[in-house]
C-alpha atoms as a PDB file:
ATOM      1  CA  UNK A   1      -0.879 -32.502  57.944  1.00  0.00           C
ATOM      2  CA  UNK A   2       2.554 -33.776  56.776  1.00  0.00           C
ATOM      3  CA  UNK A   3       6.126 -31.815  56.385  1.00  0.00           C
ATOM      4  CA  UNK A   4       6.790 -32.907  52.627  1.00  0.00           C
ATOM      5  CA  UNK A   5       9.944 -30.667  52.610  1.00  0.00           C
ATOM      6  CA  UNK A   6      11.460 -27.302  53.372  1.00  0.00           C
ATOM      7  CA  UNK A   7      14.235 -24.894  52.821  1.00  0.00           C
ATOM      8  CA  UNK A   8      16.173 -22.931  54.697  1.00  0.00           C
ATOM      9  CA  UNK A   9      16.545 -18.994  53.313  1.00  0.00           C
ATOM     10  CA  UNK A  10      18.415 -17.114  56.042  1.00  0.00           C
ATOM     11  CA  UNK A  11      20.151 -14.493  53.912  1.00  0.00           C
ATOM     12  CA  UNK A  12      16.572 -13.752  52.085  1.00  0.00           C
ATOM     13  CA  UNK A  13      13.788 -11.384  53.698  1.00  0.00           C
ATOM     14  CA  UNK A  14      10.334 -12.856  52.509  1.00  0.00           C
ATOM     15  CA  UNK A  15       7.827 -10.079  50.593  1.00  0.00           C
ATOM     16  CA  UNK A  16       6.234  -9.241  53.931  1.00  0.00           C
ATOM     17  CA  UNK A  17       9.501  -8.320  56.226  1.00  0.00           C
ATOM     18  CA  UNK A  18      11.019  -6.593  53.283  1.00  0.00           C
ATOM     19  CA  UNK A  19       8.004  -4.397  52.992  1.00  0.00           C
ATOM     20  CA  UNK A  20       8.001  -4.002  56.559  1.00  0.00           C
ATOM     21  CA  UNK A  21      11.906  -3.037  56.757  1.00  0.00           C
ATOM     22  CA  UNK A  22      10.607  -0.406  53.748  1.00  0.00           C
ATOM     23  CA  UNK A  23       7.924   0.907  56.075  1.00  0.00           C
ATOM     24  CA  UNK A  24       9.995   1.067  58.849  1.00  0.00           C
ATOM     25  CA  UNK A  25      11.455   3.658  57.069  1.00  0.00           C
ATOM     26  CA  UNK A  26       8.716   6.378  56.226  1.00  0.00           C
ATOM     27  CA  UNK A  27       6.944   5.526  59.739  1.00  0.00           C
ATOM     28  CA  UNK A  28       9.901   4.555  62.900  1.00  0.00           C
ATOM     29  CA  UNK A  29       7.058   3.332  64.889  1.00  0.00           C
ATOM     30  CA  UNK A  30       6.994   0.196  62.439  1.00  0.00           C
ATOM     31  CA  UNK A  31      10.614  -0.277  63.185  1.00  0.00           C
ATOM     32  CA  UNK A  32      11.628  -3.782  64.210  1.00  0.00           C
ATOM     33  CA  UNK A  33      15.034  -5.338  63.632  1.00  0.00           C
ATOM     34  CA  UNK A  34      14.503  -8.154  60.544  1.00  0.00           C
ATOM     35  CA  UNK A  35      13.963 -11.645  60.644  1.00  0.00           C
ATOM     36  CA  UNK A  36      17.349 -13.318  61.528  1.00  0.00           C
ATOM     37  CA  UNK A  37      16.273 -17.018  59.298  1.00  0.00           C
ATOM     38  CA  UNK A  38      12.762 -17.696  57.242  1.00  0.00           C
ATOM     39  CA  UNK A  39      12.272 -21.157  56.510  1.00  0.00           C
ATOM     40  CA  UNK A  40       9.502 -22.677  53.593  1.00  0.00           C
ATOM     41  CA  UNK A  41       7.974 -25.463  54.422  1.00  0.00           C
ATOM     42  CA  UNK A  42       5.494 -27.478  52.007  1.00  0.00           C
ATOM     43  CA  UNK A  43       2.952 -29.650  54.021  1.00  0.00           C
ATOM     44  CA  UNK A  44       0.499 -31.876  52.717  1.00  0.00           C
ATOM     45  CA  UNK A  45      -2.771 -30.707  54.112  1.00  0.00           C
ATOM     46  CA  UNK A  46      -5.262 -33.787  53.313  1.00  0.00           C
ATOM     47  CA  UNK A  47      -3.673 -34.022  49.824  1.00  0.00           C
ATOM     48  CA  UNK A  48      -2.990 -30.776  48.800  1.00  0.00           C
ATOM     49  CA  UNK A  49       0.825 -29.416  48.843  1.00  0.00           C
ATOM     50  CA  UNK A  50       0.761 -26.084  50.664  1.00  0.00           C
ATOM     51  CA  UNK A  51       3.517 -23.680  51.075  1.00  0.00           C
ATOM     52  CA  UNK A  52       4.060 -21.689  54.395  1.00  0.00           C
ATOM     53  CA  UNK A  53       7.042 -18.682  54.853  1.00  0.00           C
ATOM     54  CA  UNK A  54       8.299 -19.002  58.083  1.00  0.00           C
ATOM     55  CA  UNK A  55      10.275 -15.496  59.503  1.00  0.00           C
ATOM     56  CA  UNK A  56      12.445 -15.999  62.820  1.00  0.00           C
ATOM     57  CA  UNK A  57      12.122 -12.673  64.864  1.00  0.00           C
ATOM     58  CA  UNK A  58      14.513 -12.596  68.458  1.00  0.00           C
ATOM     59  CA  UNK A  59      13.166 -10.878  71.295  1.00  0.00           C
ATOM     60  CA  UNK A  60      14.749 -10.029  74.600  1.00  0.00           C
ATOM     61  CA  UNK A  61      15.577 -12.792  76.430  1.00  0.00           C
ATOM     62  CA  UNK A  62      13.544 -13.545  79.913  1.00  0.00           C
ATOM     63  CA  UNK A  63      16.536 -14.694  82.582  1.00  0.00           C
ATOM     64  CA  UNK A  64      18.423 -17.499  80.672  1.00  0.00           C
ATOM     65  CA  UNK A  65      15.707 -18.704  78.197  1.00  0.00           C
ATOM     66  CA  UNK A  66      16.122 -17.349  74.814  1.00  0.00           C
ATOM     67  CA  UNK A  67      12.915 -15.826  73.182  1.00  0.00           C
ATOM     68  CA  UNK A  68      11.884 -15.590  69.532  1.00  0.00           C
ATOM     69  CA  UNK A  69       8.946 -14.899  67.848  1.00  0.00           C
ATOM     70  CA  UNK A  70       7.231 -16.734  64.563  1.00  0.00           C
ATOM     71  CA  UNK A  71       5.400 -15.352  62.042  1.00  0.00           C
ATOM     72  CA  UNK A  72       4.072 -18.267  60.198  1.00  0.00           C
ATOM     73  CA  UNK A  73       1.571 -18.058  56.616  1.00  0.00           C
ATOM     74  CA  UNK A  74       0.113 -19.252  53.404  1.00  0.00           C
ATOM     75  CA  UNK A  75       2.828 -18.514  50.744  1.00  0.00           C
ATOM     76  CA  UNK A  76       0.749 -16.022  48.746  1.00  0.00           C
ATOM     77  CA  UNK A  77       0.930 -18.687  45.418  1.00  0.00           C
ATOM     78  CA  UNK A  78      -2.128 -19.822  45.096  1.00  0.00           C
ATOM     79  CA  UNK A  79      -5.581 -18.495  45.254  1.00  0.00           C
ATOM     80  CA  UNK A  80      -6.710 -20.812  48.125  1.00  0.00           C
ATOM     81  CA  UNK A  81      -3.601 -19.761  49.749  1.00  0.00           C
ATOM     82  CA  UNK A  82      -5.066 -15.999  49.430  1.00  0.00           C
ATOM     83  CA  UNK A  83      -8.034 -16.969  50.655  1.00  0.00           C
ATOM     84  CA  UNK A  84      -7.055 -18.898  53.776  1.00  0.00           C
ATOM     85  CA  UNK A  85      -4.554 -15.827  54.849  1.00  0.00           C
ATOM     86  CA  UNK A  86      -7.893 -13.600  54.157  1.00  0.00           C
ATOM     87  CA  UNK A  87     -10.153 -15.975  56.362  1.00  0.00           C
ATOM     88  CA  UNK A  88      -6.885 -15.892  59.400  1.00  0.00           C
ATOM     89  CA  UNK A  89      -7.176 -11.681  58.887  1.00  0.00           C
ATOM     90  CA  UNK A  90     -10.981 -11.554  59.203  1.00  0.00           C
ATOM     91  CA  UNK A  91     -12.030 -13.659  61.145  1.00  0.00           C
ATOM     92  CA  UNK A  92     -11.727 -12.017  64.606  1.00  0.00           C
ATOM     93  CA  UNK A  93     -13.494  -8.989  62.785  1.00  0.00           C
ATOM     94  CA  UNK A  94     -16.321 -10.863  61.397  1.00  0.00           C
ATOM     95  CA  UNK A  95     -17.015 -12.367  65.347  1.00  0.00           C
ATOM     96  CA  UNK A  96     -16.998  -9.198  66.986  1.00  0.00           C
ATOM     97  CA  UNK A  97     -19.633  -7.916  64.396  1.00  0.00           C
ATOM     98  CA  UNK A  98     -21.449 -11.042  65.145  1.00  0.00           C
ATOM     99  CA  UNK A  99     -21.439 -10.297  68.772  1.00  0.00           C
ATOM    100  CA  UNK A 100     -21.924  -6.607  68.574  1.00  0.00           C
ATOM    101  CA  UNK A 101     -25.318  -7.391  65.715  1.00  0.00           C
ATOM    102  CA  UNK A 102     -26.681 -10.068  68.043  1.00  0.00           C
ATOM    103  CA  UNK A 103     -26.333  -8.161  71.413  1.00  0.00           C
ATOM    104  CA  UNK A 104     -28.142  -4.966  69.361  1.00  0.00           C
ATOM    105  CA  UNK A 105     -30.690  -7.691  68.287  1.00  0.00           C
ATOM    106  CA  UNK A 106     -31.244  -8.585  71.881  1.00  0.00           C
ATOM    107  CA  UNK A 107     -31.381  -4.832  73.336  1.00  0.00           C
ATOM    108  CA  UNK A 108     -34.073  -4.422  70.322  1.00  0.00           C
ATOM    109  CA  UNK A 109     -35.724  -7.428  71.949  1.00  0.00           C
ATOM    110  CA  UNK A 110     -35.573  -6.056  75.253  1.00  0.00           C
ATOM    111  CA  UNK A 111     -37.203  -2.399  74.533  1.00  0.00           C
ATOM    112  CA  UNK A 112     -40.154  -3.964  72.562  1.00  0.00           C
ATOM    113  CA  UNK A 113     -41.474  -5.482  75.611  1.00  0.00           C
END
């Protein structure tokens, strides 16, 4: 991978922390302060220009080091770009069904004998 370019957006909130500042509203447990920067970065990813939103969270600080979080993504503008942010979201799923189907495959195993 290869940083073609990005952009700096401080004073805009990308879809996902503006429709988490909505939430926030209807349901205070969502409730975080906003992003204070998102960056866009397009990277080359073996030939293919991909676009990732990049949101800037602080956290408390621990002692003298400052903290901050990333929340880093697929820009939702292409369909592979869906696709890869579905893959990211299922994937832990999808193994602990695999582990739950083979360890029920191997208790089946176990009360046939």
């Amino acid at each position: 991978p290869k940083l073609l370019r990005f952009r700096g957006r401080p004073q805009e909130l990308s879809p996902k922390a503006r429709i988490l500042q909505w939430a926030s509203k209807i349901f205070p447990s969502l409730g975080t302060p906003p992003p204070f920067d998102r960056h866009d970065w397009t990277i080359d990813r073996c030939g293919r220009e991909v676009r990732y939103v990049i949101d800037y969270y602080s956290a408390p600080d621990e002692g003298d080091n400052p903290v901050f979080y990333l929340d880093v993504r697929p820009a939702l503008d292409s369909i592979d770009s869906v696709v890869d942010r579905i893959k990211v979201a299922t994937k832990e799923t999808f193994a602990q069904l695999r582990e739950r189907a083979k360890a029920a495959r191997q208790e089946n195993e176990v009360d046939r004998s």
